[in-house]
Each structure stands twice: as structure tokens, then as C-alpha cells.
C-alpha atoms as a PDB file:
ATOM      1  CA  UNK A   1      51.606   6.716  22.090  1.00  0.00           C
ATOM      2  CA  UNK A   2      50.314   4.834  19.272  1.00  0.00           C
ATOM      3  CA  UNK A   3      49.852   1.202  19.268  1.00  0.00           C
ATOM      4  CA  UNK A   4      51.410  -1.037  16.664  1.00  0.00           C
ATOM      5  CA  UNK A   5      47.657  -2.438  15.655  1.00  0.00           C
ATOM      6  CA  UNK A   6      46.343   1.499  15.430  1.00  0.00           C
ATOM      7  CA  UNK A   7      49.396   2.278  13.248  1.00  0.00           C
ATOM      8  CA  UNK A   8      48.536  -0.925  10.860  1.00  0.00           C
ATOM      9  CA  UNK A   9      45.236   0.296  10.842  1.00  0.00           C
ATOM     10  CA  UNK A  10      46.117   3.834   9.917  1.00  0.00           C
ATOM     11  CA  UNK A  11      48.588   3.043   6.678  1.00  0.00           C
ATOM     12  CA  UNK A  12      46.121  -0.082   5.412  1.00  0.00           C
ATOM     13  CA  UNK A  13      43.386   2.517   5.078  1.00  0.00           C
ATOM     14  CA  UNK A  14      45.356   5.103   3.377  1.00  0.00           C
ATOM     15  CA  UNK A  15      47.079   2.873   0.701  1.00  0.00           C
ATOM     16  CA  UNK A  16      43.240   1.100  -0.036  1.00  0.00           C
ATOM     17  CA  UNK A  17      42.047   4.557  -0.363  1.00  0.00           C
ATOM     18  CA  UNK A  18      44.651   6.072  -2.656  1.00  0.00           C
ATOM     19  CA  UNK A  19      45.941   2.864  -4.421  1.00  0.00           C
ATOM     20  CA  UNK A  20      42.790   1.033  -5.763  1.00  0.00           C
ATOM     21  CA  UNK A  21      45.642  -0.507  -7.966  1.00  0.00           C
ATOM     22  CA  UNK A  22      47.032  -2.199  -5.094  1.00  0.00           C
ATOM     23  CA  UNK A  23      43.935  -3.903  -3.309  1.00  0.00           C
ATOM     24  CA  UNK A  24      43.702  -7.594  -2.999  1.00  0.00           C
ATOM     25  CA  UNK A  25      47.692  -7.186  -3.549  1.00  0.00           C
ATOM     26  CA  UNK A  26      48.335  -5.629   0.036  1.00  0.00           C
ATOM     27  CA  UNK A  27      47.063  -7.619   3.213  1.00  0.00           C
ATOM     28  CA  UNK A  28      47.892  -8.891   6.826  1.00  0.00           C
ATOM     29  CA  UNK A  29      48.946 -11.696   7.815  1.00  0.00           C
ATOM     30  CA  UNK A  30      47.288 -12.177  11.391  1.00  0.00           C
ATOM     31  CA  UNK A  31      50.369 -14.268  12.842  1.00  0.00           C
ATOM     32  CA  UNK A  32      49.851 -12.660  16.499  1.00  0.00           C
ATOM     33  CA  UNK A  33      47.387 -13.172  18.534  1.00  0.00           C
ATOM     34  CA  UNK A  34      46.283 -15.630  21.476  1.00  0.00           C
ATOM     35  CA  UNK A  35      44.686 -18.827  20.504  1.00  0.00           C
ATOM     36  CA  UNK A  36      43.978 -21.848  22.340  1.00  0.00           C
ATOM     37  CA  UNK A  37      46.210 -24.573  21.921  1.00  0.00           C
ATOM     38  CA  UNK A  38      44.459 -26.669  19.652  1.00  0.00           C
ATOM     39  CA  UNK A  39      44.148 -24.089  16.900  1.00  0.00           C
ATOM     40  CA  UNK A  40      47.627 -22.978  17.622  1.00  0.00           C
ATOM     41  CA  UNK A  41      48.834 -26.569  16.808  1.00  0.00           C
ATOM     42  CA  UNK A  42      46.677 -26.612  13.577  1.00  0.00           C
ATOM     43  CA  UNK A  43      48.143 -23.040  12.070  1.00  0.00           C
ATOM     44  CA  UNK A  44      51.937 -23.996  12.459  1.00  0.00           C
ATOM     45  CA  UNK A  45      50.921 -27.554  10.981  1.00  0.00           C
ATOM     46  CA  UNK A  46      49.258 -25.541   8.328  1.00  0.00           C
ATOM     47  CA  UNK A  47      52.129 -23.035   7.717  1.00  0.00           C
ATOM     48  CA  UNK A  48      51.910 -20.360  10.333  1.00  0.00           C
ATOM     49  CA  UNK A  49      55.475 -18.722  10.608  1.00  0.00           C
ATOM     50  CA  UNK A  50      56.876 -17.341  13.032  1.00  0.00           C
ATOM     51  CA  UNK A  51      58.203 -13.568  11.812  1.00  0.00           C
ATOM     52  CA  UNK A  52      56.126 -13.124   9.162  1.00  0.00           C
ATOM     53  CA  UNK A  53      55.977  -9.252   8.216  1.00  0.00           C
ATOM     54  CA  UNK A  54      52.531  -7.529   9.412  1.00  0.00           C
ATOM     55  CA  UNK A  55      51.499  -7.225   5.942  1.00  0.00           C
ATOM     56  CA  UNK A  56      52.643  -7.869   2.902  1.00  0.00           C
ATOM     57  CA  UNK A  57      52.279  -6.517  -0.957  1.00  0.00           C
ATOM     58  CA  UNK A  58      52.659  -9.043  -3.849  1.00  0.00           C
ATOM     59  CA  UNK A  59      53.692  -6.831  -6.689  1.00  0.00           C
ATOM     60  CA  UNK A  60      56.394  -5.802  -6.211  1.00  0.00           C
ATOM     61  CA  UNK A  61      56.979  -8.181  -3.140  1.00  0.00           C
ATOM     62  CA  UNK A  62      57.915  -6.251   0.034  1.00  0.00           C
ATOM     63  CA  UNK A  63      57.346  -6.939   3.668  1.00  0.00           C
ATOM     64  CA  UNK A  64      55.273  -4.539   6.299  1.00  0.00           C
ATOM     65  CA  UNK A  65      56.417  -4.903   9.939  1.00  0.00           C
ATOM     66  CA  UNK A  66      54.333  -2.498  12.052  1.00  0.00           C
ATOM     67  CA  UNK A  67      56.611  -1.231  15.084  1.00  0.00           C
ATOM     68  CA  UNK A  68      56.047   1.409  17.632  1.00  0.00           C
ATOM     69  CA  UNK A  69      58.520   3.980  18.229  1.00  0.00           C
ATOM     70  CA  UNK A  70      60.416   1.945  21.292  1.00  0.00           C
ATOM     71  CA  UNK A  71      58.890  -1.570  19.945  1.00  0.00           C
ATOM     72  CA  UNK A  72      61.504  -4.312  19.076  1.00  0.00           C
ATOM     73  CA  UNK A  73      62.011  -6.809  16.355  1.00  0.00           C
ATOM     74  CA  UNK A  74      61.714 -10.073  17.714  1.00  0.00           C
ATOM     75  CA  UNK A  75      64.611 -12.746  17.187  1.00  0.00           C
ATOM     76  CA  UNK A  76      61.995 -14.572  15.099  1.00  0.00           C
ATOM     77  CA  UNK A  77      61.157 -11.823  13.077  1.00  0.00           C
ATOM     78  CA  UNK A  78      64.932 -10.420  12.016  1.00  0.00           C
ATOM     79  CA  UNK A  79      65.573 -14.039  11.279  1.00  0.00           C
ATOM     80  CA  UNK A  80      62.800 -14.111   8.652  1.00  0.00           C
ATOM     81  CA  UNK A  81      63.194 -10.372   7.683  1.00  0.00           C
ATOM     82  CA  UNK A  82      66.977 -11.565   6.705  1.00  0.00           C
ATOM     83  CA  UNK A  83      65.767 -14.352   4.971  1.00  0.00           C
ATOM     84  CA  UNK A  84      63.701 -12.441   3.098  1.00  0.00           C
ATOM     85  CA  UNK A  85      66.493  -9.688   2.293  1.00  0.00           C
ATOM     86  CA  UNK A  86      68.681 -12.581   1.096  1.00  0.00           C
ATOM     87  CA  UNK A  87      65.816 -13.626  -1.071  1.00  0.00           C
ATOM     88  CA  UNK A  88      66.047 -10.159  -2.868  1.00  0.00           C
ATOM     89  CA  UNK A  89      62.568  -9.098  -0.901  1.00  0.00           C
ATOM     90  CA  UNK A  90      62.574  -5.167   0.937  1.00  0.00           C
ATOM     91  CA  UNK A  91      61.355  -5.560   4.297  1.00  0.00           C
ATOM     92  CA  UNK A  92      59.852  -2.289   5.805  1.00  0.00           C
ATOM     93  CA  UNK A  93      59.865  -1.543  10.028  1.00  0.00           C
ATOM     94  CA  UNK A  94      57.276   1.285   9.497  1.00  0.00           C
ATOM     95  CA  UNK A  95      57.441   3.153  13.125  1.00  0.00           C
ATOM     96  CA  UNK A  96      55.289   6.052  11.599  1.00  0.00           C
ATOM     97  CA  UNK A  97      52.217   7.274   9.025  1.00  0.00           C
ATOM     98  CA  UNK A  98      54.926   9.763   7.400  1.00  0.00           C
ATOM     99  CA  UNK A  99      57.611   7.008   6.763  1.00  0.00           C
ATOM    100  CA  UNK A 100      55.015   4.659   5.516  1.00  0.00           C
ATOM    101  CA  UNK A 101      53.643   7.099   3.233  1.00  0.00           C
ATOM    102  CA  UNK A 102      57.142   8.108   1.280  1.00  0.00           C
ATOM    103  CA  UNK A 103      57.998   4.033   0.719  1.00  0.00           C
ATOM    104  CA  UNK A 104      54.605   3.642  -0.994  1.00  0.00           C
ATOM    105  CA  UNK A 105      54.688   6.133  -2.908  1.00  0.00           C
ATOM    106  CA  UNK A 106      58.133   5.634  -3.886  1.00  0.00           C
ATOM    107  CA  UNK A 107      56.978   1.751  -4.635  1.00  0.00           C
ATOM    108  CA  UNK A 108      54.147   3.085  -6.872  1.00  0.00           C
ATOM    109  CA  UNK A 109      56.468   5.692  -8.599  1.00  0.00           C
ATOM    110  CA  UNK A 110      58.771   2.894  -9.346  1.00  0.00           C
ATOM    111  CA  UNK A 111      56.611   0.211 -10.622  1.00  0.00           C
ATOM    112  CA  UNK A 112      53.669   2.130 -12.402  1.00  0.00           C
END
């Protein structure tokens, strides 16, 4: 099965590749992760959110979350993924390359 990080790693490379347009527009934001608790302390002092999308693109603003097939949004991460929706901002749970692939294309269709 493919992991969440492997998936990520597999869309990022094939929007860089075939949208130059969107570089620098579509990133991670490295919310998971162990850290020790000192830096962990210093990141949600500094604005680390819990439930953050995996990535997100600026223009038009959307939100990424990277999911395996059985993987779950976390209570943190609907909450947010609401807030966003409220906020007018699509949220994507991308579960596969194929799925991925038709929203982007859609996105740059729509906003070219």
C-alpha cells in the first residue's frame, strides 16, 4: 500500500513538472513530524496549527490533505478543513495519483 508521504511525493513532482506556472505557489506545510519538546513549544508559539492541509496552493487557494486509502481525518484536521470551507477555501483528501491529477487540471482549466 502506499504511504501518505510517498503519495505527497508522487503528485508534488507531477504538478512541478507539468505546471511551471504553479511553482513557488504550491508547497507543504511540514506540520507532522516528531520534535523534541522545546522546538515543539517554539512552532505552536510561532503559529504551527494543528490540521493544516499537507500542502497548499495560493492561487487559487485550495487545501492538499494527503490520505491513504483506509487513513482518517483527524478531529483536528476536519475542524480546520471546515473552517476553511466556511472561509470559501476547497479542501482536497487526495487518496490517489488519478484523483489528484483530474482536480489540478480542472484548477488550471479554470483559472488559466
Amino acid at each position: 500500500m502506499q504511504t501518505e508521504n510517498n503519495l505527497q511525493y508522487q503528485c508534488y513532482l507531477w504538478a512541478y513538472n507539468n505546471f511551471p506556472q504553479i511553482r513557488g505557489l504550491f508547497f507543504s506545510v511540514p506540520n507532522g513530524g516528531l520534535r523534541n519538546q522545546r522546538e515543539a513549544a517554539t512552532l505552536k508559539a510561532t503559529g504551527l496549527t494543528p490540521g493544516i492541509p499537507d500542502m497548499i496552493l495560493l492561487k487559487p487557494l485550495a487545501g492538499f490533505e494527503f490520505k491513504t486509502l483506509i487513513g482518517v481525518i483527524s478531529p483536528s484536521q476536519q475542524k480546520i478543513h471546515d473552517t476553511w470551507r466556511k472561509a470559501g477555501v476547497e479542501v482536497f483528501i487526495i487518496r490517489d495519483f488519478g484523483s489528484f491529477e483530474k482536480i489540478i487540471k480542472r484548477i488550471i482549466d479554470e483559472n488559466v
